[in-house]
Protein backbone atom coordinates (compact mmCIF):
# COMPACT_ATOMS: atom_id res chain seq x y z
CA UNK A 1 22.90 6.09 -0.60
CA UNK A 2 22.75 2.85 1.45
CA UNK A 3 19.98 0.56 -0.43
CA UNK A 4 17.94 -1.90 1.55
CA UNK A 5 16.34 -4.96 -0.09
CA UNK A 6 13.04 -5.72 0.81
CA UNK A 7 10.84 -8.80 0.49
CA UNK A 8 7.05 -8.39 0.77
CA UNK A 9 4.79 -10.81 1.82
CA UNK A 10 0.37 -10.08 1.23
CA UNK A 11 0.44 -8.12 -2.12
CA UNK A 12 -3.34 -6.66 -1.32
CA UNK A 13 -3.70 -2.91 -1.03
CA UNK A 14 -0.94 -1.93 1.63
CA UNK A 15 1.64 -3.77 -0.03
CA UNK A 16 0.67 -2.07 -3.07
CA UNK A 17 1.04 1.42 -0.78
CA UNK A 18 4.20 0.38 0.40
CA UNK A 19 6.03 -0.55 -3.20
CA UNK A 20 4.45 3.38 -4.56
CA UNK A 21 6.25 4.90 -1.24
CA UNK A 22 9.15 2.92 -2.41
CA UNK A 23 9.57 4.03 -6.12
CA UNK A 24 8.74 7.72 -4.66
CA UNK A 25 11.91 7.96 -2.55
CA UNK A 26 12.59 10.24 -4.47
CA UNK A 27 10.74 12.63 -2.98
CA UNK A 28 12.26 12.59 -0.15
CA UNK A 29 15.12 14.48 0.69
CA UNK A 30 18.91 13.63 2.64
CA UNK A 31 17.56 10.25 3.02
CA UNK A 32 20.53 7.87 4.29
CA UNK A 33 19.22 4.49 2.43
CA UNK A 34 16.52 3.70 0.45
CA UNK A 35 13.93 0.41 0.06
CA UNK A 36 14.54 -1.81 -3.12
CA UNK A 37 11.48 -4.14 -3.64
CA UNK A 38 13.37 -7.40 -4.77
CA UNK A 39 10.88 -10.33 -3.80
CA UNK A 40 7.31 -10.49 -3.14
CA UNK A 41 4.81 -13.39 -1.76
CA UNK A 42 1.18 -14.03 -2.23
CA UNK A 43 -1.06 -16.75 -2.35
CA UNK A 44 -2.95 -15.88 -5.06
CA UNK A 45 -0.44 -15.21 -8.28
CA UNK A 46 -2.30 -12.41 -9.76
CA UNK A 47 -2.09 -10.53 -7.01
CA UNK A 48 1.94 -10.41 -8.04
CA UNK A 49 1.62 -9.11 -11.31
CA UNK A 50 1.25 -5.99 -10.43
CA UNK A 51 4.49 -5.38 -8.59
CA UNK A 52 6.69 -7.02 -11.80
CA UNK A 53 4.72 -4.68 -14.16
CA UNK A 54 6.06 -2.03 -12.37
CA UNK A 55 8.80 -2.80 -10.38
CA UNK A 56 11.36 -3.95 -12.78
CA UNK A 57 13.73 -4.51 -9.38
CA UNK A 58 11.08 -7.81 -8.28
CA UNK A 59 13.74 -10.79 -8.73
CA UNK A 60 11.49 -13.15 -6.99
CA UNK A 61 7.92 -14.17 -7.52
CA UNK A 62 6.23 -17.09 -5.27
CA UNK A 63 3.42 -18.38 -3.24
CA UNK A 64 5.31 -19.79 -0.20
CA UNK A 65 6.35 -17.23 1.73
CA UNK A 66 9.07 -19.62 3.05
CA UNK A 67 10.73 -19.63 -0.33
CA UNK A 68 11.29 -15.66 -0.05
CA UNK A 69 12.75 -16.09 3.49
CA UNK A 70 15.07 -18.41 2.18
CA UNK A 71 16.14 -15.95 -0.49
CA UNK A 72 19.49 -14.08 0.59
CA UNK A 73 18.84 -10.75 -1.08
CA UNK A 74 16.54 -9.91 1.19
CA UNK A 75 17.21 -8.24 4.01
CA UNK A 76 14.21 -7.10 5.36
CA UNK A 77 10.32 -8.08 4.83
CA UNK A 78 6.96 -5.92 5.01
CA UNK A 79 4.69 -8.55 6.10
CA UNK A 80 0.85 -7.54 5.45
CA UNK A 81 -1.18 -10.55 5.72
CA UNK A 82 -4.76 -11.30 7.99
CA UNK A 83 -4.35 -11.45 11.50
CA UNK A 84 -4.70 -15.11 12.30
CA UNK A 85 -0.94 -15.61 10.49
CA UNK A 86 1.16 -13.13 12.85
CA UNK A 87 1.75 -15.75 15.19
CA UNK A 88 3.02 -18.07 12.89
CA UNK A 89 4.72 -15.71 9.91
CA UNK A 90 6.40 -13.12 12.27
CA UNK A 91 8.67 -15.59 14.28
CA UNK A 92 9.35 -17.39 11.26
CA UNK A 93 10.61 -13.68 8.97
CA UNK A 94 13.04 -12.95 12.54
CA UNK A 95 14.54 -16.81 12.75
CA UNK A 96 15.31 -15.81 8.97
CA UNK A 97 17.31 -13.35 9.95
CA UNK A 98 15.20 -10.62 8.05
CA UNK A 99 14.03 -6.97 9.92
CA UNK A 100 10.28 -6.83 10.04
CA UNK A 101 7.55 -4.05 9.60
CA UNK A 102 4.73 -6.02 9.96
CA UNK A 103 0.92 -5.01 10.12
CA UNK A 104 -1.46 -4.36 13.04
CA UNK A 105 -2.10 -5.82 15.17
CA UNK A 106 0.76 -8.29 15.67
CA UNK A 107 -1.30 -11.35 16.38
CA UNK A 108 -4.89 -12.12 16.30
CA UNK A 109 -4.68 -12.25 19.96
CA UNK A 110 -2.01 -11.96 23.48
CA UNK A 111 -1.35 -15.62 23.04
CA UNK A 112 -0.55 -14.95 19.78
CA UNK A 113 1.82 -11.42 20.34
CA UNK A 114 3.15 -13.43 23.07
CA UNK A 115 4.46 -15.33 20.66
CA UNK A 116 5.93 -12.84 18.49
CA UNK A 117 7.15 -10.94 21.52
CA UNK A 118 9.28 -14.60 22.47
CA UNK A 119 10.85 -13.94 18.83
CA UNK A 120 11.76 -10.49 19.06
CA UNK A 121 13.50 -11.38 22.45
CA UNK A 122 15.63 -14.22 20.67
CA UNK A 123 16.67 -11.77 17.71
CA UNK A 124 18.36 -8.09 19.47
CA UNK A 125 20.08 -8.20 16.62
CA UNK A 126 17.36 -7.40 14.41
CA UNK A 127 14.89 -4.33 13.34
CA UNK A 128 11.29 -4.91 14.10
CA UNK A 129 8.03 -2.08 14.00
CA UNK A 130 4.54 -2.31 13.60
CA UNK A 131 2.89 -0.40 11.28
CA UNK A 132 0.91 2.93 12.07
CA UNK A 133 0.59 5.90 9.84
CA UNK A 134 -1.34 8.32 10.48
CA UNK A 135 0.32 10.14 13.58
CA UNK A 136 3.14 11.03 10.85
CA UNK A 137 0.63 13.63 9.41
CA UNK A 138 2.18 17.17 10.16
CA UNK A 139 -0.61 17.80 12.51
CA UNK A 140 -0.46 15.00 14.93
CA UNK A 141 3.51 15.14 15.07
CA UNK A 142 2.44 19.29 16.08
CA UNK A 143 0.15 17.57 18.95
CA UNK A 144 2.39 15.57 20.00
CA UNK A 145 5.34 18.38 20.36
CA UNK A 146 2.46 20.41 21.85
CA UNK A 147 1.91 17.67 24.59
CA UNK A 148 5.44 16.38 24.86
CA UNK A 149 6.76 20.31 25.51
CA UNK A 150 4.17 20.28 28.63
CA UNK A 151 1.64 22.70 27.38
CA UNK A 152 -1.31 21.05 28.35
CA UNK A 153 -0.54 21.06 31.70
CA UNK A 154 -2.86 19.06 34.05
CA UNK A 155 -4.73 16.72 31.89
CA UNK A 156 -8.92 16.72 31.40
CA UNK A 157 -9.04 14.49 28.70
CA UNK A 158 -7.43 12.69 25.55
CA UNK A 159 -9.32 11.22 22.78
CA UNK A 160 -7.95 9.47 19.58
CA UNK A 161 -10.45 7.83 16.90
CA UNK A 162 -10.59 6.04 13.73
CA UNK A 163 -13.43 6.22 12.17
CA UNK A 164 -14.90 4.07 9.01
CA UNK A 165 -18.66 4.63 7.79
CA UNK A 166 -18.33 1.51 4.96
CA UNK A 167 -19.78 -0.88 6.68
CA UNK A 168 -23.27 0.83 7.63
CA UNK A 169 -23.98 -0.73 4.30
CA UNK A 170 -25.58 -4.17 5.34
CA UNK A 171 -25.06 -5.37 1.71
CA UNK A 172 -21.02 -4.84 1.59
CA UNK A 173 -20.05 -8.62 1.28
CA UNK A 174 -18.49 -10.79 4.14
CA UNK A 175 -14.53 -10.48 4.45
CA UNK A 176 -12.32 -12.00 6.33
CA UNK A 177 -11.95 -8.87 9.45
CA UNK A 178 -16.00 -10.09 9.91
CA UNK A 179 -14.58 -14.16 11.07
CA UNK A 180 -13.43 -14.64 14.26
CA UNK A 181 -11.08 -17.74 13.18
CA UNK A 182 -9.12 -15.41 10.73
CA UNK A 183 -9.85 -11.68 12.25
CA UNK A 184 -9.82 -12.70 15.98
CA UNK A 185 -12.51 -11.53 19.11
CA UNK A 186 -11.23 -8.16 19.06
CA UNK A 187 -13.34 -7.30 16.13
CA UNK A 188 -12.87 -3.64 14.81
CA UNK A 189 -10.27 -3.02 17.87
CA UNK A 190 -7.86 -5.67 16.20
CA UNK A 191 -7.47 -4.06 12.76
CA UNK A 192 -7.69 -0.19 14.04
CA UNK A 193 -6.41 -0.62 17.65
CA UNK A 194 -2.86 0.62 16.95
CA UNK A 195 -3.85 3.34 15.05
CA UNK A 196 -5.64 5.05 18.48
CA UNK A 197 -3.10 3.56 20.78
CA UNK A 198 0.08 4.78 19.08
CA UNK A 199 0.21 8.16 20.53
CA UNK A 200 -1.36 7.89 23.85
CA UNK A 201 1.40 4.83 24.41
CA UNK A 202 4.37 6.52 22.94
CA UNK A 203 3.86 9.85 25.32
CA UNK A 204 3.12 7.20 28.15
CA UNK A 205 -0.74 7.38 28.51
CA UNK A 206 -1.09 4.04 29.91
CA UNK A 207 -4.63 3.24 31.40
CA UNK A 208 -4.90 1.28 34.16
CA UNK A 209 -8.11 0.51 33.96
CA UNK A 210 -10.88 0.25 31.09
CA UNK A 211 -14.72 0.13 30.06
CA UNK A 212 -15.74 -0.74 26.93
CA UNK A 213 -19.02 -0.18 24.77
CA UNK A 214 -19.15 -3.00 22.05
CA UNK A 215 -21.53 -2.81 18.91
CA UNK A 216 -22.27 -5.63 16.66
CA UNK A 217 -25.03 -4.02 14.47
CA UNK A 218 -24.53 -5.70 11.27
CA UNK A 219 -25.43 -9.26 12.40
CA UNK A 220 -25.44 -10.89 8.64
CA UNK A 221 -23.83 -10.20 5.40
CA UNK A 222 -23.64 -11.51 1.95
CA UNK A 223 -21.36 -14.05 1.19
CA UNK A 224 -21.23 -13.80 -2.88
CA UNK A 225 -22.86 -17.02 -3.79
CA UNK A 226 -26.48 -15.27 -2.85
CA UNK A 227 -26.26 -16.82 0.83
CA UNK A 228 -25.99 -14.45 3.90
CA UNK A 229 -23.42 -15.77 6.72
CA UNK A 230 -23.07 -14.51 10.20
CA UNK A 231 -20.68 -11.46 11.38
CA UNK A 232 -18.81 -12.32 13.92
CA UNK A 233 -16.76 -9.42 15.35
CA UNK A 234 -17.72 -6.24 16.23
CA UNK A 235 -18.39 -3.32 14.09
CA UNK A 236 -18.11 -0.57 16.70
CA UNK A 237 -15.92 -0.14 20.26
CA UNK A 238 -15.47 2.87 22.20
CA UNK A 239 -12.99 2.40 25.07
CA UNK A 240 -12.61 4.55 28.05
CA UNK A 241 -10.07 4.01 30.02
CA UNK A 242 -8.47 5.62 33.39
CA UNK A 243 -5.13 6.94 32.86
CA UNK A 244 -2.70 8.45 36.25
CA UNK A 245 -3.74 8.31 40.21
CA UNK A 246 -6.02 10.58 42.46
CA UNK A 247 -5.78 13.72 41.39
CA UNK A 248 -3.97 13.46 38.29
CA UNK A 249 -6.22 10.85 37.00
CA UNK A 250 -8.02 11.79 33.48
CA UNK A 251 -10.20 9.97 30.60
CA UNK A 252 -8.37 8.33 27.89
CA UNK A 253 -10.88 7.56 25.13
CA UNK A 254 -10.07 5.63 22.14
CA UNK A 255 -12.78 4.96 19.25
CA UNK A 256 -12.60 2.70 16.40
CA UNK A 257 -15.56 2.19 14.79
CA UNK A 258 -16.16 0.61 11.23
CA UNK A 259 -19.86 1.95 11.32
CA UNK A 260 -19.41 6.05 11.46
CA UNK A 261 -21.91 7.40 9.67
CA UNK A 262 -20.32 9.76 7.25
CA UNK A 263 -16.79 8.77 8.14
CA UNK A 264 -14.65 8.00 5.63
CA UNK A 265 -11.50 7.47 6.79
CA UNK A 266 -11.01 9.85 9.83
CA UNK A 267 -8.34 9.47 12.37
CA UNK A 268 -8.40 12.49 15.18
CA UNK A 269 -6.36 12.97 18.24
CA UNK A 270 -7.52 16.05 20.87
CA UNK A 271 -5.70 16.60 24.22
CA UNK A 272 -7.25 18.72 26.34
CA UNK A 273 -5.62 20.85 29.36
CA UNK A 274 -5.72 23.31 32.28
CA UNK A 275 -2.91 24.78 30.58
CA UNK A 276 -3.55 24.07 26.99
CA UNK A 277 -5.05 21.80 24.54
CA UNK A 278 -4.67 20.58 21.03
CA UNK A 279 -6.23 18.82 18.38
CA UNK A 280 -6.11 17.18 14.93
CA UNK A 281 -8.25 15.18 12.41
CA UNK A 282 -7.61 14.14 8.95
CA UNK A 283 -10.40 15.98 7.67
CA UNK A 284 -8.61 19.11 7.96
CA UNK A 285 -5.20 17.51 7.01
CA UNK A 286 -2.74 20.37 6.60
CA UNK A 287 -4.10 22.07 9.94
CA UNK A 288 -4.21 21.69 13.56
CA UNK A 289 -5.76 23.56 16.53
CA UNK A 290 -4.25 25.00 19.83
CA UNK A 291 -4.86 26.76 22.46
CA UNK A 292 -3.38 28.18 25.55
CA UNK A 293 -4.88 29.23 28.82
CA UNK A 294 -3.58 31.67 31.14
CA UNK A 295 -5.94 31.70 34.72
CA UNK A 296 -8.22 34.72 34.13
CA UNK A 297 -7.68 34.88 30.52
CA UNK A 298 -9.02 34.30 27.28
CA UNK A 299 -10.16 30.83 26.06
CA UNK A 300 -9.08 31.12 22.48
CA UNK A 301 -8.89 28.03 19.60
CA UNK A 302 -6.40 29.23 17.41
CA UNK A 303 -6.00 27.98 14.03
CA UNK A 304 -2.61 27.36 12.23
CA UNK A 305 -2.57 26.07 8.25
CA UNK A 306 0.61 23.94 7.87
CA UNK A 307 0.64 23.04 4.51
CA UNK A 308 3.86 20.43 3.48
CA UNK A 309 5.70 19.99 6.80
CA UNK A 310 6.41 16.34 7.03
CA UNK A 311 8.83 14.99 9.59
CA UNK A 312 11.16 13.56 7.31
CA UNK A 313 12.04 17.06 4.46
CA UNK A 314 10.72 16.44 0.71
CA UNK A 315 10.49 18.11 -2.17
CA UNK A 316 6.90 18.96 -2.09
CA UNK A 317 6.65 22.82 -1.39
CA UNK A 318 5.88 23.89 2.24
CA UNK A 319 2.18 25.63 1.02
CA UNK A 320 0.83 22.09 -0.61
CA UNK A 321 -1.28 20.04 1.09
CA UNK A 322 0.25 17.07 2.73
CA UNK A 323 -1.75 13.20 2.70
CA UNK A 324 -2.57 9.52 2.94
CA UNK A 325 0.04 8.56 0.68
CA UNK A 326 2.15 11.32 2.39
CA UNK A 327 1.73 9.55 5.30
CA UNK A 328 2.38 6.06 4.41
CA UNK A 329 5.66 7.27 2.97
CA UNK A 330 7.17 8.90 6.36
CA UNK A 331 6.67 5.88 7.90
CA UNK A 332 8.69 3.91 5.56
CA UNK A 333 11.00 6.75 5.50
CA UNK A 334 11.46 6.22 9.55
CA UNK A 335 11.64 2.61 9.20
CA UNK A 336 14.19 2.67 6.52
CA UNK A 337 16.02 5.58 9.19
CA UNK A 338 16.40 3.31 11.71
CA UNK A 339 17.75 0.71 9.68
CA UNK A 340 20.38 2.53 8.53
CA UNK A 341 21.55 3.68 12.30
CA UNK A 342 19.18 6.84 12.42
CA UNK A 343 16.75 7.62 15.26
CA UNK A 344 13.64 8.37 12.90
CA UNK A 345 14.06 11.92 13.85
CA UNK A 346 12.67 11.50 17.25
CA UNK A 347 9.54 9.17 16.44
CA UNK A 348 10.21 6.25 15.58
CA UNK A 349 7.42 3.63 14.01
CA UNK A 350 5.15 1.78 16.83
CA UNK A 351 7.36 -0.59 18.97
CA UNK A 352 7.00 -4.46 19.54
CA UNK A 353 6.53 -3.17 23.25
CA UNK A 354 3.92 -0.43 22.17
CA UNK A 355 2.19 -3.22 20.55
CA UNK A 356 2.37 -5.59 23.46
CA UNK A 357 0.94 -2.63 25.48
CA UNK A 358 -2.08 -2.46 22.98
CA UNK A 359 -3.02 -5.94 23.33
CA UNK A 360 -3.18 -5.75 26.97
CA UNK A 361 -5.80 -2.70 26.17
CA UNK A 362 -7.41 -4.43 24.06
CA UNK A 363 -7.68 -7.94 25.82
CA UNK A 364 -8.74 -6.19 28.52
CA UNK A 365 -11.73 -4.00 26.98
CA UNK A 366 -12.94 -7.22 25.21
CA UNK A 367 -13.61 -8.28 28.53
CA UNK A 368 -15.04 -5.19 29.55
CA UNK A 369 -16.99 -5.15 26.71
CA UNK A 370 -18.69 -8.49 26.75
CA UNK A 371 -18.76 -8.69 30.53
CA UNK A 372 -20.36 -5.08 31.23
CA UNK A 373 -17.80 -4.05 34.19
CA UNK A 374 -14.31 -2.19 34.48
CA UNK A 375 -11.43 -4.45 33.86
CA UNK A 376 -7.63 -3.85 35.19
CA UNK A 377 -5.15 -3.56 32.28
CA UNK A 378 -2.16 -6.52 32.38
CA UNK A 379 0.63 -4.88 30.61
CA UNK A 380 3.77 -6.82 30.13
CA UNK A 381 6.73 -6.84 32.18
């Protein structure tokens, strides 16, 4: 098996996800190369111990993420860092000559992805995804088939969410996705944006057009010396946005909201057809829902357990339940597929154009938002 050296740079909690999904490879099955965690980067030191405690393979340590750039051995970098540093880090990783995963939502802003997007262009020769998990649950990918095999027929609707309840408590302290300078104006739509966009974009649900309702209701937060300091993004944004022409034209609704109230960590997606519809949340994470409509006939939700049936075979038994960590893991796994010549068994992590697309839906329901009236969506060329 092919073995593919990565560097990581922001050692916080999805790095950490991403070096478990790496000493797990085991559990996955017929794999054509596997990740070797050989260098990681973080500004704060401690944050680094971790990965040499338990990644005996960690060669380099440092706290200039140049350093680990420079470093030969790696050939490709998981870049998890806050939003404000895509513009600068991303370029920088692809005129190294490394492949890139990199975290949502690939610059604080569409100057910013426009940036990274100028990069990309000057590198064909390279790898580069975004990051987005959660349609490799079993469920969604049965959704998507659903949709992509034309059952749905004419479309009524689509709706995708993400939804957080965390942050309904007013005394969670300040972080950094609460600053505009570091987080950017999108607010909650930067940091969970890709999550809702992913699917809609990759079976080409394009709005042209989108309102936006944006909440702020949190307006002050602790800062941990006993002060309060302002929040300044948004906690809440539901986007509606017009997908298709005349009388093909449906609702495309995206949510992502860091005050849910009783939301954990939900991420749903729910098509819904003159022929057929479909559905899936995490809540119910090794089922989805379906139904097909004849004219005249029955309007019957069916109900299907699916138990272990990842995109990407494992070891796990088909009748277990499948999960977050699950999740995170198939994603990797079609990353590392790609990079090894595969096609990620027919979906493929989000795209640098996918997450061009989702900035334009995003810069354009910030304006919505803030400016109460339907904005046209600028996609790229």
């Amino acid at each position: 098996m092919r073995t593919i050296r990565f560097g990581i740079i922001g050692c916080g909690l999805m790095g950490r996800e991403f070096a478990s999904a790496a000493a797990r490879w085991m559990h996955l099955q017929a794999m054509p190369a596997r990740p070797e965690i050989v260098a990681v980067c973080d500004t704060n030191a401690d944050l680094m111990d971790w990965f040499t405690t338990h990644l005996p393979s960690v060669c380099q340590t440092t706290t200039d993420y140049r350093d680990l750039l420079a470093n030969d051995a790696v050939d490709a970098v998981y870049c998890a860092v806050p939003h404000v540093l895509h513009g600068a880090i991303y370029p920088e990783i692809l005129a190294a000559g490394k492949h890139l995963l990199g975290e949502k939502p690939f610059g604080m802003d569409r100057a910013q992805n426009d940036a990274i997007m100028a990069a990309i262009a000057a590198r064909p020769d390279l790898l580069v995804r975004c990051s987005s998990e959660m349609p490799f649950y079993p469920g969604a990918q049965k959704v998507v088939d659903f949709a992509r095999a034309g059952h749905v027929g004419e479309i009524l609707e689509v709706e995708c969410a993400f939804l957080h309840s965390s942050d309904i408590n007013p005394d969670k302290p300040i972080n950094w996705k609460r600053m505009i300078d570091v987080n950017g104006a999108y607010g909650c739509m930067g940091d969970l944006g890709m999550h809702v966009c992913h699917v809609p974009l990759r079976l080409g649900w394009l709005p042209r057009s989108v309102q936006a309702g944006l909440v702020k209701r949190v307006t002050t937060r602790p800062d941990g010396t006993g002060a309060h300091v302002p929040c300044e993004t948004w906690d809440n944004a539901t986007i509606t946005g017009t997908v298709g022409e005349g009388a093909a034209e449906f609702p495309l609704v995206l949510k992502t909201w860091r005050i849910a109230p009783g939301e954990a960590n939900t991420w749903s997606l729910r098509v819904l057809g003159m022929s057929g519809s479909a559905e899936f949340t995490t809540k119910s994470p090794r089922q989805w829902r379906f139904m097909t409509y004849e004219p005249g006939g029955r309007q019957t939700w069916q109900v299907e357990d699916l138990g272990y049936q990842p995109l990407f075979p494992a070891i796990t038994g088909g009748i277990f339940e499948f999960g977050f960590t699950d999740a995170i893991q198939q994603m990797w796994a079609a990353f590392v597929d790609e990079l090894a010549g595969g096609d990620a068994r027919g979906f493929p992590c989000a795209t640098p154009l996918e997450a061009a697309q989702h900035h334009a839906i995003l810069t354009a329901a910030l304006a919505a938002g803030t400016e109460h009236r339907n904005i046209e969506v600028e996609y790229p060329a």
